[in-house]
Protein backbone atom coordinates (compact mmCIF):
# COMPACT_ATOMS: atom_id res chain seq x y z
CA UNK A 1 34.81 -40.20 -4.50
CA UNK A 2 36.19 -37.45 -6.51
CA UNK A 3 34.50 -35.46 -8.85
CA UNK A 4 37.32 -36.97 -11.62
CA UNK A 5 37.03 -40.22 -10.28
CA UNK A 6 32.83 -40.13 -10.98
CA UNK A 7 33.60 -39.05 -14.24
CA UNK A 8 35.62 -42.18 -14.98
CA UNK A 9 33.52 -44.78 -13.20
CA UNK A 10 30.41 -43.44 -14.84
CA UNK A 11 32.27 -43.44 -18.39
CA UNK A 12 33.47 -47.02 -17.82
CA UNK A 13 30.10 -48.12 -16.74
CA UNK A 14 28.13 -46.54 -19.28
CA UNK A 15 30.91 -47.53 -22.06
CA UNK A 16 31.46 -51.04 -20.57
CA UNK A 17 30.26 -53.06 -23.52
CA UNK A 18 31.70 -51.08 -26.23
CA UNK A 19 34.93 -50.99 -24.30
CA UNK A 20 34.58 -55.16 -23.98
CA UNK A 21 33.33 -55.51 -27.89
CA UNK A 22 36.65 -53.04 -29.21
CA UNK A 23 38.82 -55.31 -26.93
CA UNK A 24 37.91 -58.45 -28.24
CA UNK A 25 38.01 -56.77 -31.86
CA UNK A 26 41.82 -55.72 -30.98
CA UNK A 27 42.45 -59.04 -30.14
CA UNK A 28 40.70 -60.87 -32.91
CA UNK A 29 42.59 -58.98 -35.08
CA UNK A 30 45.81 -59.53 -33.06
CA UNK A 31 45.08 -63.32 -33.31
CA UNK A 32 44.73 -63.00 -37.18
CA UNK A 33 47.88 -61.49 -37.38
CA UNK A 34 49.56 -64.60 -35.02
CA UNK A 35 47.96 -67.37 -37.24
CA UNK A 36 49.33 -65.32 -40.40
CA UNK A 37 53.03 -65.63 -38.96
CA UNK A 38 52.53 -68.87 -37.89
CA UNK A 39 51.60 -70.06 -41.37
CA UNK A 40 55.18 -68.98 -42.41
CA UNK A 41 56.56 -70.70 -39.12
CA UNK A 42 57.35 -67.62 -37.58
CA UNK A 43 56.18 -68.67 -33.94
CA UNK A 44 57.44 -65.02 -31.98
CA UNK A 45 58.99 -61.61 -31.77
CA UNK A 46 62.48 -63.44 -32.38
CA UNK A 47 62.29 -64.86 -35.48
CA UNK A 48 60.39 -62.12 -36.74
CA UNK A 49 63.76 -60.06 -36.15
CA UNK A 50 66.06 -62.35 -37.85
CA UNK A 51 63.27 -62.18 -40.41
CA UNK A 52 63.10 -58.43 -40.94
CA UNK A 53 67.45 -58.41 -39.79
CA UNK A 54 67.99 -60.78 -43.12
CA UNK A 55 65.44 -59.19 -45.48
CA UNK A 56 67.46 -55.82 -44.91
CA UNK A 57 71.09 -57.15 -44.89
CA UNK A 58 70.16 -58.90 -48.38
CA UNK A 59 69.05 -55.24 -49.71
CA UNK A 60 71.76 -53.57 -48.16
CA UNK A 61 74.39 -56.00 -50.07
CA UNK A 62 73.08 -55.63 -53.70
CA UNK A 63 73.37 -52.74 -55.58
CA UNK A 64 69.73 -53.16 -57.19
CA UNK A 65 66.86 -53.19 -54.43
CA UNK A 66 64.93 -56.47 -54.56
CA UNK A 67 61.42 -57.30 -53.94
CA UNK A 68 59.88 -57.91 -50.56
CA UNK A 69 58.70 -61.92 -50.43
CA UNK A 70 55.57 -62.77 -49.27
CA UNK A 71 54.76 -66.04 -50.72
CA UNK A 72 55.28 -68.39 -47.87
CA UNK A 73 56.76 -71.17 -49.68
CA UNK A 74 59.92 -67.74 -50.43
CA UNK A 75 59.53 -67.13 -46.67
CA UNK A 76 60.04 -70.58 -45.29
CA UNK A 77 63.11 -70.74 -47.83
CA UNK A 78 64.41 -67.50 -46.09
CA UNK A 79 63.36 -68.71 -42.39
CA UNK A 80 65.45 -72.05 -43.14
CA UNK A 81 68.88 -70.32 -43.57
CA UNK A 82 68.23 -69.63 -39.88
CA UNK A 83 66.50 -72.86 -38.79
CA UNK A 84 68.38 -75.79 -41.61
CA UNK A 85 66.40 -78.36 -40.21
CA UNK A 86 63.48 -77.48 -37.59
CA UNK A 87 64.22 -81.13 -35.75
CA UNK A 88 67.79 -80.30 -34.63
CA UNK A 89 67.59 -77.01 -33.13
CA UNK A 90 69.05 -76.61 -30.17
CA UNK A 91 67.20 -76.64 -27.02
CA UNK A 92 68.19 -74.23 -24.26
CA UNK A 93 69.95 -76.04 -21.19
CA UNK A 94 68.27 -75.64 -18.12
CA UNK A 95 70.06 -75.89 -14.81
CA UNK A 96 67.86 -77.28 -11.87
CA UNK A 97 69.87 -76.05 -8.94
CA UNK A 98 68.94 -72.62 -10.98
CA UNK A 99 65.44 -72.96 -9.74
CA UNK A 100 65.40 -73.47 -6.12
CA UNK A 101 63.54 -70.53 -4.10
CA UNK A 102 65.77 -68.52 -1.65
CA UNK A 103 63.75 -65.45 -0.58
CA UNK A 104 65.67 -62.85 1.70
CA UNK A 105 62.38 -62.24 3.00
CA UNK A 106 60.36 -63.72 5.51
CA UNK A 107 56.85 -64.72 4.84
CA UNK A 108 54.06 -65.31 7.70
CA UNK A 109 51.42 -68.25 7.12
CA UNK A 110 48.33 -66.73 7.52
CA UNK A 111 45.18 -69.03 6.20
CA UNK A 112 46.74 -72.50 6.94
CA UNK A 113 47.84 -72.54 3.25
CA UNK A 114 50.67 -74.62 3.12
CA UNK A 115 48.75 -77.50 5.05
CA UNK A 116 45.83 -77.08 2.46
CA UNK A 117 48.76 -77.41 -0.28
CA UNK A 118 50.00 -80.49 1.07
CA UNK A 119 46.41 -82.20 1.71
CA UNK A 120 46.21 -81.19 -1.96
CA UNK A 121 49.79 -82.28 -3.34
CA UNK A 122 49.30 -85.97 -1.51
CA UNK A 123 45.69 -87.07 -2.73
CA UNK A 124 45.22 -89.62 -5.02
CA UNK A 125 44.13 -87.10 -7.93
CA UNK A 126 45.82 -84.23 -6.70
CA UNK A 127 44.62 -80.96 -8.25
CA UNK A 128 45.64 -77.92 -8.59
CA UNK A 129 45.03 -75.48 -5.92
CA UNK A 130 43.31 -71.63 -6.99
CA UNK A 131 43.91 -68.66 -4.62
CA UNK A 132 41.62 -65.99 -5.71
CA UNK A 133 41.34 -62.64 -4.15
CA UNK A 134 43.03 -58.79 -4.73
CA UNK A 135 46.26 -57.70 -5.66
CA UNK A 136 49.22 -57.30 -2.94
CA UNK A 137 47.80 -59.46 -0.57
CA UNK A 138 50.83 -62.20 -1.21
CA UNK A 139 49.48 -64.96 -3.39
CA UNK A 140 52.30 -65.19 -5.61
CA UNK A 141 54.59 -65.33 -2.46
CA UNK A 142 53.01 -68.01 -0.93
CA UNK A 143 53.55 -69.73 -3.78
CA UNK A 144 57.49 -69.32 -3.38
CA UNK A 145 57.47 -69.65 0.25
CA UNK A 146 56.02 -72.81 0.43
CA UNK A 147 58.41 -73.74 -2.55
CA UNK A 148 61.05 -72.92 -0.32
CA UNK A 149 59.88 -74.20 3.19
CA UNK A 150 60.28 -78.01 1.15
CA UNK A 151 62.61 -77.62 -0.91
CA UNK A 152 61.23 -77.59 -3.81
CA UNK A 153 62.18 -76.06 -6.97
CA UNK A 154 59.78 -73.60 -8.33
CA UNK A 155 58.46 -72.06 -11.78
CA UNK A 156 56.04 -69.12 -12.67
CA UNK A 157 54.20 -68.83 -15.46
CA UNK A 158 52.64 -65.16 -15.76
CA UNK A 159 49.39 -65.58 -17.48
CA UNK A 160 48.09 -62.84 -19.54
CA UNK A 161 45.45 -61.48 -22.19
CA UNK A 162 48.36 -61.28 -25.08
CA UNK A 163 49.61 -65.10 -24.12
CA UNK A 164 49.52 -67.39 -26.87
CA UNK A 165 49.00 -70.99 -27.31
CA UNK A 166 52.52 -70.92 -28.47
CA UNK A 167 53.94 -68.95 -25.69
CA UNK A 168 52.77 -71.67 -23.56
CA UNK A 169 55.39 -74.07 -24.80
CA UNK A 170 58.40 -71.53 -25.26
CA UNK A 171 59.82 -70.03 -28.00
CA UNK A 172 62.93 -69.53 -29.65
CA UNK A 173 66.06 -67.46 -28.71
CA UNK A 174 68.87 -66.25 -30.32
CA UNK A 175 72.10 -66.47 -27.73
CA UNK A 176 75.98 -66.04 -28.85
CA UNK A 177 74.31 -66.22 -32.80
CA UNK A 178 72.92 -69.40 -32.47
CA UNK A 179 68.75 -69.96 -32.35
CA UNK A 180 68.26 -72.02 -29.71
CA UNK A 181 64.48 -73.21 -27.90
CA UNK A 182 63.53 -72.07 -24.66
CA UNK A 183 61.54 -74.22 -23.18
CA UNK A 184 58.47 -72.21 -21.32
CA UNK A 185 57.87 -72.36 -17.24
CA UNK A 186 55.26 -75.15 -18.05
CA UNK A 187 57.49 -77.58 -19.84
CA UNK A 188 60.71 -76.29 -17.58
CA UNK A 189 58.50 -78.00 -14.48
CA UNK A 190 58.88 -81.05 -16.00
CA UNK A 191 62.50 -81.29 -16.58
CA UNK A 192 62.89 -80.02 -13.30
CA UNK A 193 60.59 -82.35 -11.37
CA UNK A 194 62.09 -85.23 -13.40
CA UNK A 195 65.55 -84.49 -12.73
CA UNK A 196 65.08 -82.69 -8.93
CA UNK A 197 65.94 -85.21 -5.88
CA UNK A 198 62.59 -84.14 -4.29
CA UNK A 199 61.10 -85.91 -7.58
CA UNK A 200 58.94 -82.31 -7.12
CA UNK A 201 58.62 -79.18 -9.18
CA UNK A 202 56.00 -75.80 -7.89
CA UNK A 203 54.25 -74.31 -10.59
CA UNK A 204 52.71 -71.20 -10.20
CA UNK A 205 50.04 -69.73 -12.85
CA UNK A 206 49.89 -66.69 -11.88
CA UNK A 207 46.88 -64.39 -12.47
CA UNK A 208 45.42 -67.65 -15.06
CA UNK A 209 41.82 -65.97 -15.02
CA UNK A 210 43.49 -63.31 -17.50
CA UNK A 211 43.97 -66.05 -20.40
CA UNK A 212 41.80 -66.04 -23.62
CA UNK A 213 39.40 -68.79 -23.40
CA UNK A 214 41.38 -70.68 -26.33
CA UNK A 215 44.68 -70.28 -24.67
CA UNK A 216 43.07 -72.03 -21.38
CA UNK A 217 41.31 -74.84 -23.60
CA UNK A 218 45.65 -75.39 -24.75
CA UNK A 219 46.52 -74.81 -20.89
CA UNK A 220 44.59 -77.58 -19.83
CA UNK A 221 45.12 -79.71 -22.56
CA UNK A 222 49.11 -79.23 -21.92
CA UNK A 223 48.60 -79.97 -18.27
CA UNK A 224 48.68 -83.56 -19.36
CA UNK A 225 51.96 -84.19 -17.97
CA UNK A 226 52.11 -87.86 -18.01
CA UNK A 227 50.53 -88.33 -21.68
CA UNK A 228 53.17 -85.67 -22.29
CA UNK A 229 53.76 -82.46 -24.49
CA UNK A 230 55.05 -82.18 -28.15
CA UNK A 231 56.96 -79.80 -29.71
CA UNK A 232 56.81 -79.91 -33.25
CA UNK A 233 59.47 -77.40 -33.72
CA UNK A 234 62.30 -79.17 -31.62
CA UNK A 235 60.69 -82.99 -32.43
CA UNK A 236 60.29 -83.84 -28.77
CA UNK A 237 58.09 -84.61 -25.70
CA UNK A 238 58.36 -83.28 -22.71
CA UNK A 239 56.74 -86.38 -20.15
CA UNK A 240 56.50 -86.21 -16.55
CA UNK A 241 57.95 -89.62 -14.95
CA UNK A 242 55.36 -91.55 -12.63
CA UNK A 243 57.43 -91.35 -9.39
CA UNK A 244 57.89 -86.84 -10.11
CA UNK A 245 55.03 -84.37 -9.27
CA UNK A 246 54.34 -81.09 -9.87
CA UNK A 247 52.23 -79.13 -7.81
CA UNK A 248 50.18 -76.25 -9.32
CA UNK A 249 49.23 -73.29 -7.39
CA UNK A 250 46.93 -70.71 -9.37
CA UNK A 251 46.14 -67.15 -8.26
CA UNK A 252 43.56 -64.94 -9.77
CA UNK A 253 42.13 -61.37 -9.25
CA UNK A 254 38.60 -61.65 -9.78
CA UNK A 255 36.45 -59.13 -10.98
CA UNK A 256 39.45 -57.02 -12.90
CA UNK A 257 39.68 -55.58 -15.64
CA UNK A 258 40.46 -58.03 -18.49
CA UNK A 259 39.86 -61.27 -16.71
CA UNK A 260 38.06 -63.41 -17.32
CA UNK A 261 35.79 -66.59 -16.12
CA UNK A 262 37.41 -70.56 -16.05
CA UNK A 263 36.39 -72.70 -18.84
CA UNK A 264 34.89 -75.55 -17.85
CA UNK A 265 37.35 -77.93 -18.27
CA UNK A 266 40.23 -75.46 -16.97
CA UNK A 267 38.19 -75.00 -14.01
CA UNK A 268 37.70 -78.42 -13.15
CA UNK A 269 41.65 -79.19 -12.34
CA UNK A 270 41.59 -76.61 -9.82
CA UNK A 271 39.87 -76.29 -6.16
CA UNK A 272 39.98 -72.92 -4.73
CA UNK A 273 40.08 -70.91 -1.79
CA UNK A 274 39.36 -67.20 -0.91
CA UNK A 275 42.63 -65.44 0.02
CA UNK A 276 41.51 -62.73 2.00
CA UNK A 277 42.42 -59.34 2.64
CA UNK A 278 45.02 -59.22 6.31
CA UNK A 279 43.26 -58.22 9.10
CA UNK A 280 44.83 -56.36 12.19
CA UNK A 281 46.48 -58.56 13.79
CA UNK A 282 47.57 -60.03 11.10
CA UNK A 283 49.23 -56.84 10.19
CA UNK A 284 50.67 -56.13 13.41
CA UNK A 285 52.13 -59.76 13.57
CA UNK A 286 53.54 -58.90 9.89
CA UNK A 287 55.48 -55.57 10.93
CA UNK A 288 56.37 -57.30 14.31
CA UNK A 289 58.27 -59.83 12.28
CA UNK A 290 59.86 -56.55 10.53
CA UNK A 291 60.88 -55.75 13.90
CA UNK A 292 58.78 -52.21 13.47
CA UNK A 293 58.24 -50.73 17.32
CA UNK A 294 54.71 -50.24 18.40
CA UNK A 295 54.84 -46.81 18.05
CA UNK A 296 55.11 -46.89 14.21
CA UNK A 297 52.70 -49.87 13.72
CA UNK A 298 50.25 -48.04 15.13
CA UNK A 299 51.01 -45.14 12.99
CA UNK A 300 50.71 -47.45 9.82
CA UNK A 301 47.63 -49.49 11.04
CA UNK A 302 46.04 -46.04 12.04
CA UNK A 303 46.61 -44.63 8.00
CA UNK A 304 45.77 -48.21 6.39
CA UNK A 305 42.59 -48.13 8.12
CA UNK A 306 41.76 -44.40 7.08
CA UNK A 307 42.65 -44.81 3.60
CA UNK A 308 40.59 -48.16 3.47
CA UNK A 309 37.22 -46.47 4.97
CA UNK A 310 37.94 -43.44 2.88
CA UNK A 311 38.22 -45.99 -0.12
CA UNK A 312 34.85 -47.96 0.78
CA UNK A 313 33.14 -44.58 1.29
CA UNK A 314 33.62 -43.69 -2.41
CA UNK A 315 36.04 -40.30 -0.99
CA UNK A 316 39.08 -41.73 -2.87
CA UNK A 317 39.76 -44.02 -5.87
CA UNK A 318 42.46 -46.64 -4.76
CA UNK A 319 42.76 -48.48 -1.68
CA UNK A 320 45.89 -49.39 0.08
CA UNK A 321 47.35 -53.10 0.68
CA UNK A 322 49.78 -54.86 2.84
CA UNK A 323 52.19 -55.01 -0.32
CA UNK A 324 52.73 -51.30 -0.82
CA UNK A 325 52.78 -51.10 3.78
CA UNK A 326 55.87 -53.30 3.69
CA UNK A 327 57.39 -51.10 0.88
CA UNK A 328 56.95 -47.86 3.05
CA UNK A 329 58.82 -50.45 6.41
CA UNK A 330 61.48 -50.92 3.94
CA UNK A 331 61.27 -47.27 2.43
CA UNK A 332 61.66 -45.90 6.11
CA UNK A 333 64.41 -48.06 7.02
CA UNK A 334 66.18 -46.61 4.58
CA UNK A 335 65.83 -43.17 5.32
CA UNK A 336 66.87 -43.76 8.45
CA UNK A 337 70.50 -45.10 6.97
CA UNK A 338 70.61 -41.26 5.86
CA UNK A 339 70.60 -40.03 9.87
CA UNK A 340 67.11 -38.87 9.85
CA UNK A 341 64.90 -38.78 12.55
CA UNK A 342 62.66 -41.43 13.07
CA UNK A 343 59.55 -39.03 12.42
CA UNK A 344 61.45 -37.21 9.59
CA UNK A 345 62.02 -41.37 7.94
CA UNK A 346 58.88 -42.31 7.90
CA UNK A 347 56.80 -39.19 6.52
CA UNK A 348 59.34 -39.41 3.71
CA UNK A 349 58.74 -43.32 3.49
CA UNK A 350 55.27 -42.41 2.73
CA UNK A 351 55.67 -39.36 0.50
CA UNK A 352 56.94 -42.14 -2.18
CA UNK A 353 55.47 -45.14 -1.36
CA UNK A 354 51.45 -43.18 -0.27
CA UNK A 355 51.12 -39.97 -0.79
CA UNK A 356 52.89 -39.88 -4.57
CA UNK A 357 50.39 -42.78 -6.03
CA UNK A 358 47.53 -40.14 -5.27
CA UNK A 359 49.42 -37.07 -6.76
CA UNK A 360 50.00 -39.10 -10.09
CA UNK A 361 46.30 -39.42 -10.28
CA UNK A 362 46.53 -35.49 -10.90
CA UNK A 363 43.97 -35.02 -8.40
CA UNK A 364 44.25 -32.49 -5.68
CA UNK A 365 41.08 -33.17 -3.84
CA UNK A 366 42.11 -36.98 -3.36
CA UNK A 367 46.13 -36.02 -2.81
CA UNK A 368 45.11 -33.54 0.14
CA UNK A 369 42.83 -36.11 1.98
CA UNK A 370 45.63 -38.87 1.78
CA UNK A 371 48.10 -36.10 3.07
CA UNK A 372 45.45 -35.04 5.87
CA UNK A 373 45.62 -38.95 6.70
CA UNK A 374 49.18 -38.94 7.13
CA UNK A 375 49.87 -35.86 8.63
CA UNK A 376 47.08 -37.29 11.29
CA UNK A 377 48.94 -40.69 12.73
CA UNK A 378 51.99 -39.04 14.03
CA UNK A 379 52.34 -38.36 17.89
CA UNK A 380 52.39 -35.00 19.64
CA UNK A 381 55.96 -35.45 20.54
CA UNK A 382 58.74 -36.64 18.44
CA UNK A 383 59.52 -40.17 19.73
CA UNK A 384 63.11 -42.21 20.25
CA UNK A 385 63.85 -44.74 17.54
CA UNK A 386 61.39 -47.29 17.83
CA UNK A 387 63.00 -50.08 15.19
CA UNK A 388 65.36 -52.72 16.32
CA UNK A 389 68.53 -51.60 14.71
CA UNK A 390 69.59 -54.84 13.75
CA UNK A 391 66.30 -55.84 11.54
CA UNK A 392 65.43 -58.40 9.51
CA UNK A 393 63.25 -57.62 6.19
CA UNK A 394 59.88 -59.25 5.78
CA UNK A 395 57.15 -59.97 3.37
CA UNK A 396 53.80 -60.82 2.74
């Protein structure tokens, strides 16, 4: 590892729990500013604008400046010129056929996921099945692609550290002038597994392990589908029907940076499985179905592998993954489209999809290495195209 990179892993380590401590202070603080708004029914960043938007049209229209409300029983009166009657706002229409999964790329079973999905989807108490392991390594895909392989419609629900118990039901929107309710992925899944012909809706939860631990005590209590949800702001409940499903897949990064463990309760809706990092042959079966020659895959396998023992061997600070190798297959396809050489495509493929994440760490020492790598995997001799012309793009 780097002399720069030391500096920063030995700063994080020896700063760790001050780090965690001002975090949670940020977001305690954060939290006390939600509840604040919420007291004056100002639920997001939307009605907070036609807040603000109204306060300063009012000043801008009298001649004699007027005095910024902050009693809430003023603000409510303010917020209801907007919202006459919180039981009759309009709820967002959501098309079903709007939700089915069409991916122009091909993804590659790899762990014998989908049948695990199914054994899960058709037990008596299904639950909801976790795949936990790095970034770009396709969890979120799989999710889609098995979506798609049964034709089902699919939602995804990106979890974060700044989601809200709120933003877990939806929020409001303003479209052509009107306020109207958008209903969030969760509550979206049931409409669409209600209404869908399969009788099925996917739901993804991506990255879930980066939720507060409140927010996850409301996730799981809103995972209730057949008791139903209530929204207070629209007056109804969203209820899954007895004969419609909905099949949750989770995915989670462990041991990142703001994540952080399953609640009990949480936890106990989910069984999980290790999705592990590809392997070889996996790869090479991956940029076969790219339809990339041999030549080239060997090339690629020959640089993932260097930059992988360089990154276990503490010489560099970021590893590489089979998300950012498909980018540089797609990357060098197109350089070919501008009549390059084969040779000439791909080391330009990798000066922006390799080489550049190293030079934006602004550190020449890991930069040259990475550049030593790739200058290292081509042949002697320039070699022939070796790409089908007429490919197909792929994915993890």
């Amino acid at each position: 590892m780097t002399d720069k990179a030391q500096r920063n892993k030995k700063y994080y380590e020896s700063n760790a729990t001050e780090l965690n401590a001002k975090r949670r202070e940020d977001t305690k603080r954060k939290n006390e500013v939600f509840a604040k708004l919420e007291k004056m029914k100002i639920s997001n960043v939307s009605e907070l604008d036609i807040f603000i938007s109204e306060i300063k049209n009012r000043n801008n229209s009298t001649a004699q400046p007027t005095t910024q409300q902050t009693d809430p029983d003023s603000i409510n009166e303010s917020l209801a010129n907007q919202f006459p009657n919180q039981n009759q706002v309009m709820i967002k229409e959501i098309n079903v056929n709007d939700h089915q999964v069409n991916l122009s790329k091909k993804y590659i079973e790899r762990q014998n996921e989908f049948r695990d999905l199914n054994v899960q989807a058709k037990a008596e108490e299904s639950k909801a099945l976790c795949f936990y392991g790095r970034s770009g390594t396709g969890k979120t895909m799989l999710g889609k692609a098995y979506a798609e392989k049964y034709n089902f419609p699919c939602q995804v629900f990106t979890c974060s550290e700044d989601i809200r118990k709120h933003d877990l039901l939806g929020s409001p929107i303003m479209e052509k002038g009107s306020s109207l309710f958008m209903p969030s992925s969760i509550l979206q899944a049931i409409d669409i597994a209600n209404k869908h012909e399969t009788k099925t809706c996917v739901l993804i939860l991506d990255e879930v392990n980066t939720l507060e631990s409140g927010v996850m005590k409301n996730l799981n209590e809103n995972m209730n589908w057949l008791e139903g949800i209530y929204v207070p702001l629209v007056g109804k409940k969203w209820k899954l029907n007895n004969d419609s499903k909905i099949i949750v897949i989770g995915t989670m990064n462990p041991n990142y940076t703001a994540t952080n463990e399953l609640n009990r309760e949480l936890e106990s809706r989910f069984n999980f499985k290790k999705w592990s990092d590809w392997t070889e042959s996996e790869l090479r079966r991956l940029f076969k179905t790219l339809k990339l020659g041999s030549v080239y895959t060997d090339c690629l396998i020959n640089l993932n592998n260097q930059i992988n023992t360089a990154f276990l061997n503490d010489e560099i600070s970021i590893d590489q993954d089979s998300r950012e190798m498909v980018k540089t297959v797609e990357a060098f396809r197109n350089y070919q489209d501008e009549n390059l050489t084969p040779v000439e495509a791909m080391k330009e493929a990798l000066e922006i999809t390799v080489i550049s994440k190293y030079g934006k760490l602004d550190d020449p020492t890991e930069e040259k290495l990475i550049r030593s790598f790739v200058d290292s995997i081509f042949p002697d001799e320039e070699e022939t195209d070796d790409t089908d012309p007429n490919t197909t793009q792929g994915d993890l």
